[in-house]
Protein backbone atom coordinates (compact mmCIF):
# COMPACT_ATOMS: atom_id res chain seq x y z
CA UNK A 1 -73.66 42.83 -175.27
CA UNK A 2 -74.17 39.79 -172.78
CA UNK A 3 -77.68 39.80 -171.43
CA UNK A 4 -77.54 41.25 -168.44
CA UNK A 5 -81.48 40.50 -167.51
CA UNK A 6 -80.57 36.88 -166.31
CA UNK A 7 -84.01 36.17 -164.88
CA UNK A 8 -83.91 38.73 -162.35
CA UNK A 9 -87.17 39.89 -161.28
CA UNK A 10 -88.07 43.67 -162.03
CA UNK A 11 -90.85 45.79 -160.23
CA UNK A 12 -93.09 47.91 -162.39
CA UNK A 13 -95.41 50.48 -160.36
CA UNK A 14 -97.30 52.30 -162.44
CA UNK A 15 -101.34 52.77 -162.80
CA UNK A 16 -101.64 53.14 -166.88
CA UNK A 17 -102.37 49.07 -167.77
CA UNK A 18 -101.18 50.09 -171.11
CA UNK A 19 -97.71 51.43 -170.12
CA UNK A 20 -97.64 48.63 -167.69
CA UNK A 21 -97.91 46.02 -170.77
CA UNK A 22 -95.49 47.89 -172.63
CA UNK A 23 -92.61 47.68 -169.74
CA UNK A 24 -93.44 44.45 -169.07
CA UNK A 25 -92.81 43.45 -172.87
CA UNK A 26 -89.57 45.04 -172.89
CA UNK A 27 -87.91 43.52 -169.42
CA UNK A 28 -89.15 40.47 -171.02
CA UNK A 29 -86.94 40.57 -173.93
CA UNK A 30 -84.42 41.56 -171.86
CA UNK A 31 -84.72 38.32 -169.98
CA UNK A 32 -86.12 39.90 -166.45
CA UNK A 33 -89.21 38.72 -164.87
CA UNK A 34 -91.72 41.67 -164.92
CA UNK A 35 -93.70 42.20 -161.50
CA UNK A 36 -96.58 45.19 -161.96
CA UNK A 37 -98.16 47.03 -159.60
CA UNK A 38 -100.78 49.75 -160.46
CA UNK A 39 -100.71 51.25 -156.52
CA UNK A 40 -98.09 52.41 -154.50
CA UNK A 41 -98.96 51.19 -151.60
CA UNK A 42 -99.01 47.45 -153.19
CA UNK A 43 -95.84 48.06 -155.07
CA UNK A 44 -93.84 48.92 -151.96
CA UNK A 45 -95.48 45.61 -150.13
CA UNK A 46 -94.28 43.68 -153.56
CA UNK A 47 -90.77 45.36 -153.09
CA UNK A 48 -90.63 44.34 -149.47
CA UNK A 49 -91.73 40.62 -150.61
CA UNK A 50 -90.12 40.33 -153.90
CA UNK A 51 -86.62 42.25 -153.87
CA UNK A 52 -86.67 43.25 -157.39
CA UNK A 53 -83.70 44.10 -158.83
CA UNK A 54 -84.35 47.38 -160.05
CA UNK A 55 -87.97 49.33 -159.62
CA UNK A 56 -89.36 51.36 -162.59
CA UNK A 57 -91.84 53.90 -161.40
CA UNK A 58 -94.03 57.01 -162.44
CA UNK A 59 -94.28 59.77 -160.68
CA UNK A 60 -98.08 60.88 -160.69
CA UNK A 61 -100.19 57.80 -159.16
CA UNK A 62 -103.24 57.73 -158.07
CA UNK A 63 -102.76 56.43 -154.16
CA UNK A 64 -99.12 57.97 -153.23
CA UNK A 65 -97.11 60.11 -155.21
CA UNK A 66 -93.80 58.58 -157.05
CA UNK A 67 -91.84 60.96 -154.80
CA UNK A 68 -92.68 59.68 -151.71
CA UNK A 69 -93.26 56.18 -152.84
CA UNK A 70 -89.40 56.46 -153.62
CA UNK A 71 -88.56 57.29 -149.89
CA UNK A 72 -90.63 54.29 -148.91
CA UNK A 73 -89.03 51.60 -151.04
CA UNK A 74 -85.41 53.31 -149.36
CA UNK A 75 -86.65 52.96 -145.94
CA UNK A 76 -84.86 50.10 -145.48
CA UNK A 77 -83.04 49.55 -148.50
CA UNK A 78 -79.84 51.67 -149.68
CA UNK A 79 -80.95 53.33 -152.71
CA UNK A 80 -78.10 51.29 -155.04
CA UNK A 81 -79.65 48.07 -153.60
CA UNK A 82 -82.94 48.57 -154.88
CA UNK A 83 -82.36 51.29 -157.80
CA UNK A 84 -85.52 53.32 -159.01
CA UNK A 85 -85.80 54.75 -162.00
CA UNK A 86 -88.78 57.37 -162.71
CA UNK A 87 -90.67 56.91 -166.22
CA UNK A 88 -93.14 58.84 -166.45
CA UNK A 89 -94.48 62.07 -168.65
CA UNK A 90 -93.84 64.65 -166.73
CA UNK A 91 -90.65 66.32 -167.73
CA UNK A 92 -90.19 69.23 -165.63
CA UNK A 93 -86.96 69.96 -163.96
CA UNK A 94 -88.57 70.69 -160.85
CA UNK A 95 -89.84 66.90 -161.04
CA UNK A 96 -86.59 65.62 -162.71
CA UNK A 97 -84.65 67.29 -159.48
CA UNK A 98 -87.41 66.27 -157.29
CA UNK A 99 -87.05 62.52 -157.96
CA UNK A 100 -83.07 62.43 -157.97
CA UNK A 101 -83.14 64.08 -154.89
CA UNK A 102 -85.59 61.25 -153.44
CA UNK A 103 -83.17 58.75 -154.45
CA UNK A 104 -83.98 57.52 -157.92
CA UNK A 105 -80.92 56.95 -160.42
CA UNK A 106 -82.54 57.77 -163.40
CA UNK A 107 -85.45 59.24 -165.10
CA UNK A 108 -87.00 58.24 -168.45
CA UNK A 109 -90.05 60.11 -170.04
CA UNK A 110 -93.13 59.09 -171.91
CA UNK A 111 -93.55 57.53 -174.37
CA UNK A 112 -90.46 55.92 -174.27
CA UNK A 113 -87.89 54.67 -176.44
CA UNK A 114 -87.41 50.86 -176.15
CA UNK A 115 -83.38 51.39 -176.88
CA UNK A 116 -83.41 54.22 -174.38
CA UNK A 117 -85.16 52.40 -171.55
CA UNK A 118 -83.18 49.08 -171.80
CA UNK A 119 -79.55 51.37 -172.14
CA UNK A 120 -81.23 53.18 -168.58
CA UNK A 121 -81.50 49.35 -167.08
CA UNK A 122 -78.24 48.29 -168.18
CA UNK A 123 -76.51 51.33 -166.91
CA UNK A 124 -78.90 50.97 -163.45
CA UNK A 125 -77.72 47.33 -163.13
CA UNK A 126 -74.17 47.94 -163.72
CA UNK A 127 -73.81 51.02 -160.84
CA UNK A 128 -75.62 48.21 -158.47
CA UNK A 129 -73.29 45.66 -159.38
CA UNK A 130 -70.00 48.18 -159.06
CA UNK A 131 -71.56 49.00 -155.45
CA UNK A 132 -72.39 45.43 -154.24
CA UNK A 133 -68.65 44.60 -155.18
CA UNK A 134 -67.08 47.59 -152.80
CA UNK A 135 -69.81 47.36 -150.80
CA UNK A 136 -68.29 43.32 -150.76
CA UNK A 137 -64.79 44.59 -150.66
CA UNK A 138 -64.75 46.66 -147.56
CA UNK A 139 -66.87 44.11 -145.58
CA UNK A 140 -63.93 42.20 -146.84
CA UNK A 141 -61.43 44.97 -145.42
CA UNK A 142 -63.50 45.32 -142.08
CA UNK A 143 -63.03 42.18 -141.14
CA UNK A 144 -59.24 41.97 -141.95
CA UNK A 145 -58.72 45.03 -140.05
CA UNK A 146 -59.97 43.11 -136.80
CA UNK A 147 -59.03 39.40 -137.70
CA UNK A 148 -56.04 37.68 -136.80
CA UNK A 149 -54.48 36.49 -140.24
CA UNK A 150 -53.62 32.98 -139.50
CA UNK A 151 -56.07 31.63 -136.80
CA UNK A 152 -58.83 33.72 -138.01
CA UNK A 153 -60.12 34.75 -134.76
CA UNK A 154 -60.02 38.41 -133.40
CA UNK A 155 -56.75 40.27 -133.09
CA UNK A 156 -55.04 41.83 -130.44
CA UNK A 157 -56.24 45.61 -131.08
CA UNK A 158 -60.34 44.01 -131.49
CA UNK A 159 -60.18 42.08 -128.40
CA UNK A 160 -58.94 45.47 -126.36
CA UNK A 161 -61.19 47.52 -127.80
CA UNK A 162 -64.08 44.94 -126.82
CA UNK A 163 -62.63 44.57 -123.50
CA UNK A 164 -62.52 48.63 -122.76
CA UNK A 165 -65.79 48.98 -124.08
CA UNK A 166 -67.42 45.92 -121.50
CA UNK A 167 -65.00 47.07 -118.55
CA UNK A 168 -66.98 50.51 -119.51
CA UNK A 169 -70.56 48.80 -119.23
CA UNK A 170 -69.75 47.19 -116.49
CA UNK A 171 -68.71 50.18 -114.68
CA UNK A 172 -71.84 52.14 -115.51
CA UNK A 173 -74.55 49.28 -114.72
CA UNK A 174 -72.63 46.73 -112.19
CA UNK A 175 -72.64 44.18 -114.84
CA UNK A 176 -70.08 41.50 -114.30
CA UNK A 177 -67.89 40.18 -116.90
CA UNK A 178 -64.51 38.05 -117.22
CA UNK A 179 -61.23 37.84 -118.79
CA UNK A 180 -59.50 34.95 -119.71
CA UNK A 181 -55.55 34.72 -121.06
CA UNK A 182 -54.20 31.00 -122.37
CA UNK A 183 -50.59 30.49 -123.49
CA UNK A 184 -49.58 27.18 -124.95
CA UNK A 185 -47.23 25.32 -122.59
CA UNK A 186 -43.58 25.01 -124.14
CA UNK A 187 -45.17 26.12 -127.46
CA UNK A 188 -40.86 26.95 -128.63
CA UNK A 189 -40.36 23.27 -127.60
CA UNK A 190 -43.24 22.43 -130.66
CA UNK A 191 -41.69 24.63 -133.06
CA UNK A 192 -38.20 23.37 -132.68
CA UNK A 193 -39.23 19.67 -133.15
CA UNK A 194 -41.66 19.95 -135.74
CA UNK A 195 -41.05 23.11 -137.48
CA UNK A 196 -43.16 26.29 -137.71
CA UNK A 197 -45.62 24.84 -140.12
CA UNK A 198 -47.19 22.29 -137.71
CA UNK A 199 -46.59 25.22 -134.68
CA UNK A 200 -48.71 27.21 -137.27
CA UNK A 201 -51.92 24.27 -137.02
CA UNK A 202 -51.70 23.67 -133.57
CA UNK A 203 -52.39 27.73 -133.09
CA UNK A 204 -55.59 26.91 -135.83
CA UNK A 205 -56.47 24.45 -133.95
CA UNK A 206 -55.98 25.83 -130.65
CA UNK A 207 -57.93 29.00 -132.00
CA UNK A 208 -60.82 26.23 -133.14
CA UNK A 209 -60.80 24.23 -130.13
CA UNK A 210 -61.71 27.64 -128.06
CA UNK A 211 -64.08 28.87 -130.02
CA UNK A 212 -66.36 25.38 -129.99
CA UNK A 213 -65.77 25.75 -126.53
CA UNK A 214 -67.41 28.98 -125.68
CA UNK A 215 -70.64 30.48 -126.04
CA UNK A 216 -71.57 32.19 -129.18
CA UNK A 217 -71.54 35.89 -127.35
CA UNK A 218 -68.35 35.25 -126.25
CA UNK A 219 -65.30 37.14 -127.97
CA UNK A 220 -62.56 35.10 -128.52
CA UNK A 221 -59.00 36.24 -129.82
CA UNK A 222 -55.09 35.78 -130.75
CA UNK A 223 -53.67 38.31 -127.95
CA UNK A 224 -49.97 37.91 -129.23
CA UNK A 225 -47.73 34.50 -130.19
CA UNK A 226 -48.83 31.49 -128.36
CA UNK A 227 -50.89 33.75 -126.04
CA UNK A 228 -55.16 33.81 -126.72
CA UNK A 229 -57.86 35.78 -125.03
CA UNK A 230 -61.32 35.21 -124.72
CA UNK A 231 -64.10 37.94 -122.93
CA UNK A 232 -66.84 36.75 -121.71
CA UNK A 233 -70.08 39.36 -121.24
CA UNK A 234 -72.27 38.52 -118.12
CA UNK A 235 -70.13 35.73 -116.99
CA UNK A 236 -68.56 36.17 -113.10
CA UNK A 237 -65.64 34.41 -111.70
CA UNK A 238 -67.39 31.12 -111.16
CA UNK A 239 -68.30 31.08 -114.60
CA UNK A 240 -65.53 32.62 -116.52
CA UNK A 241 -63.18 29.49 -114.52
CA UNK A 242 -65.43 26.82 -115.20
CA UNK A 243 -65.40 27.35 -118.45
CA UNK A 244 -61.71 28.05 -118.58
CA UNK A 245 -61.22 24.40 -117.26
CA UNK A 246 -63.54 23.19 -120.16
CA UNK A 247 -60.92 25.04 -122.51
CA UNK A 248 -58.07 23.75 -120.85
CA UNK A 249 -59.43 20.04 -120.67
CA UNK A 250 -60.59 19.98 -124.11
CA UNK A 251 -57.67 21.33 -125.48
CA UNK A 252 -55.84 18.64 -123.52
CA UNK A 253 -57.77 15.63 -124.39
CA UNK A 254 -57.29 16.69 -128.52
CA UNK A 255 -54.89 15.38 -130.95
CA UNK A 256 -53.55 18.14 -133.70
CA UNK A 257 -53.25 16.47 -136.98
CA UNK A 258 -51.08 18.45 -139.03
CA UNK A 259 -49.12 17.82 -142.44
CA UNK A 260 -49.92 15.73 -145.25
CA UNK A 261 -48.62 12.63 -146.51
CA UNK A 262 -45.62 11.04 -144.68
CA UNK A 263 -45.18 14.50 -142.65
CA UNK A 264 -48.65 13.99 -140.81
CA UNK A 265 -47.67 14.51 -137.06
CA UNK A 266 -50.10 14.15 -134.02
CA UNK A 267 -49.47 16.81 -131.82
CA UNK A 268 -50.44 16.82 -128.01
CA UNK A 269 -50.53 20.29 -125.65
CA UNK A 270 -51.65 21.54 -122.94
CA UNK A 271 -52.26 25.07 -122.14
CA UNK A 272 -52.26 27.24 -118.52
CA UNK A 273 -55.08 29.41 -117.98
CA UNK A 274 -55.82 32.40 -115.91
CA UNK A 275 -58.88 34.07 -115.54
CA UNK A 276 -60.03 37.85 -114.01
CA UNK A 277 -63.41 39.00 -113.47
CA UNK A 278 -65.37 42.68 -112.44
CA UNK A 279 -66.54 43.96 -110.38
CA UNK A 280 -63.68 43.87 -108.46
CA UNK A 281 -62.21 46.30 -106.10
CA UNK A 282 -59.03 45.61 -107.21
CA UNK A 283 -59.34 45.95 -110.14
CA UNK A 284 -59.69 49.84 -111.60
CA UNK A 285 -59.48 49.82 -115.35
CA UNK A 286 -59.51 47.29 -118.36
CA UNK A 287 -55.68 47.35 -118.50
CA UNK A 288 -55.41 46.28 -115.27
CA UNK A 289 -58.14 43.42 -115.89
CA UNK A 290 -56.04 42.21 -118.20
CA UNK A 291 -52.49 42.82 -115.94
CA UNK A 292 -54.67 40.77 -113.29
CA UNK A 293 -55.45 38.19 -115.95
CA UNK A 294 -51.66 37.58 -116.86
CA UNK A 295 -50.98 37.78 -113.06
CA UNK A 296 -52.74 34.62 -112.58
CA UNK A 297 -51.81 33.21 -116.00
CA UNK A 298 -47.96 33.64 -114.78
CA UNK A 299 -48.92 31.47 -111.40
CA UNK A 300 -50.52 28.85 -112.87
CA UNK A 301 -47.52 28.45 -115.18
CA UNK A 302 -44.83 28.81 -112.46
CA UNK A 303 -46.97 26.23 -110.75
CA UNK A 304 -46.47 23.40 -113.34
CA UNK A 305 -48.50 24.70 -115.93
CA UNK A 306 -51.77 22.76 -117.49
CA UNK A 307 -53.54 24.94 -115.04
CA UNK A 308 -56.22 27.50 -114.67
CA UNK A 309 -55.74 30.18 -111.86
CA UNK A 310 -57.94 32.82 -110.96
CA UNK A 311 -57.56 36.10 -109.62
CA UNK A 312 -60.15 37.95 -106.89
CA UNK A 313 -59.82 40.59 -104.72
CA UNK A 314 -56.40 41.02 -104.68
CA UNK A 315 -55.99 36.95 -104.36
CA UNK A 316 -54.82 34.48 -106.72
CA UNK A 317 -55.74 30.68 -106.21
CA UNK A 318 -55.69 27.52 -108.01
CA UNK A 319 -59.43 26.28 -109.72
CA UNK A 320 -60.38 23.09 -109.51
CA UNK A 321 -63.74 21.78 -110.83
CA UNK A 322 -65.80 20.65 -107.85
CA UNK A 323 -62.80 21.23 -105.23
CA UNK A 324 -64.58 23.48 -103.01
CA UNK A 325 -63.14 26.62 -104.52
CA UNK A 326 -64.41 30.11 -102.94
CA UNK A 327 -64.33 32.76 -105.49
């Protein structure tokens, strides 16, 4: 079998010097790193510094018992990240239970075997591996569930839930907050001349060119087709616009490169804007932030497009960096 040490450090907490040697000896053959301890207290500091791989601990010591030493290394570590097993000469069930129950995988009495402790190891190390790989695997499936699949940023069913829950804290502590909806101007026209490949970069790089111009806290999203979304906590009207005309100007000003070879095409766009923001008395609910939102999105495309509009009490008006605008 394939060593499955590979220089990984192990933590050994255990006050017999002699026992202590002995692991050590072992884990080296195995091709670990041996750290001892002969306290509790200093082998949970080691663990905190260290993060062995796996812990081997006995139960009686002379500062902390091996029971509650076990609950301390967990504190902050899931027991599979940091896997204890107990090896000590007590053989009890009532200390065998005891110790599983704390959160140790396995339990190994004195004096050991050598073959017995490193098959223990090896069978500790593989049920860590198996559980950092799901553990991997439905981070993996998280953040599918709430990505869009081709630009990458948040989907449609994310960015409501994020905008319910912020239309919520606003409510409940006056916070203010914005909404902001951009559709690509004659995105069909883009698709029919270049094909739905390039229409597929320039919403990448639509996507990209929004998020680089945001702050980090704010949430930004694919709300359907050509349409995006961004939220923007603790940012009112005057804000959430300003920054929309950023978007809408940068987005402007880029070139989309897509293709390869000969069927490189520079792609130019523009995009219309428009922007909602609470509190506002007109506004009741997050579905009708975001009804309020398209409202003004729809007049600054009937308008001519390559526009941000805004909607306020009720009103909806053009924005226009430094052109006097009274929001």
């Amino acid at each position: 079998m394939a060593d499955i040490g590979g220089g990984r450090k192990v933590l050994i907490i255990d006050d017999s010097k002699f026992d202590v040697m002995l692991l050590a000896d072992v884990l080296r053959n195995m091709g670990f790193i041996p750290i001892c301890s002969n306290t509790s207290r200093e082998g949970v500091m080691v663990a905190e510094e260290e993060l062995p791989s796996i812990v081997l601990l006995d139960i009686v010591m002379p500062d902390i018992d091996g029971i509650e030493t076990i609950k301390l290394l967990h504190q902050k570590k899931n027991p599979m990240e940091m896997p204890v097993i107990m090896v000590t000469s007590l053989d009890k069930p009532e200390y065998v239970k005891a110790a599983l129950d704390a959160g140790a995988v396995d339990y190994v009495k004195k004096p050991f075997s050598e073959m017995e402790l490193v098959a223990r190891v090896r069978a500790a190390l593989r049920q860590k591996q198996l559980y950092e790989e799901l553990k991997q695997m439905n981070e993996r499936l998280t953040k599918l569930a709430v990505t869009d699949g081709l630009t990458g940023v948040y989907n449609h069913m994310y960015l409501m839930e994020k905008l319910k829950e912020q239309f919520h804290i606003s409510s409940r502590y006056g916070h203010c907050f914005s909404f902001v909806m951009l559709d690509i101007d004659f995105f069909k026209k883009v698709n029919d001349r270049y094909g739905h490949s390039v229409g597929d970069c320039v919403l990448k790089g639509v996507s990209k060119s929004m998020k680089e111009s945001v702050r980090s806290a704010d949430i930004v999203g694919r709300y359907g087709g050509e349409e995006f979304s961004v939220i923007m906590p603790m940012v009112n009207a005057e804000g959430a616009c300003v920054a929309s005309e950023r978007i809408r100007k940068s987005i402007g000003e880029e070139e989309f490169i897509c293709g390869e070879g000969r069927d490189v095409e520079g792609v130019k766009i523009t995009v219309s804007i428009g922007v909602s923001s609470c509190p506002d008395g007109h506004i009741g609910g997050y579905s009708e932030m975001v009804v309020a939102a398209d409202k003004a999105l729809y007049e600054a495309k009937r308008s001519g497009r390559n526009r941000v509009y805004c909607f306020r009490e009720g009103n909806i008006k053009e924005f226009k960096l430094n052109g006097g605008n009274e929001l």
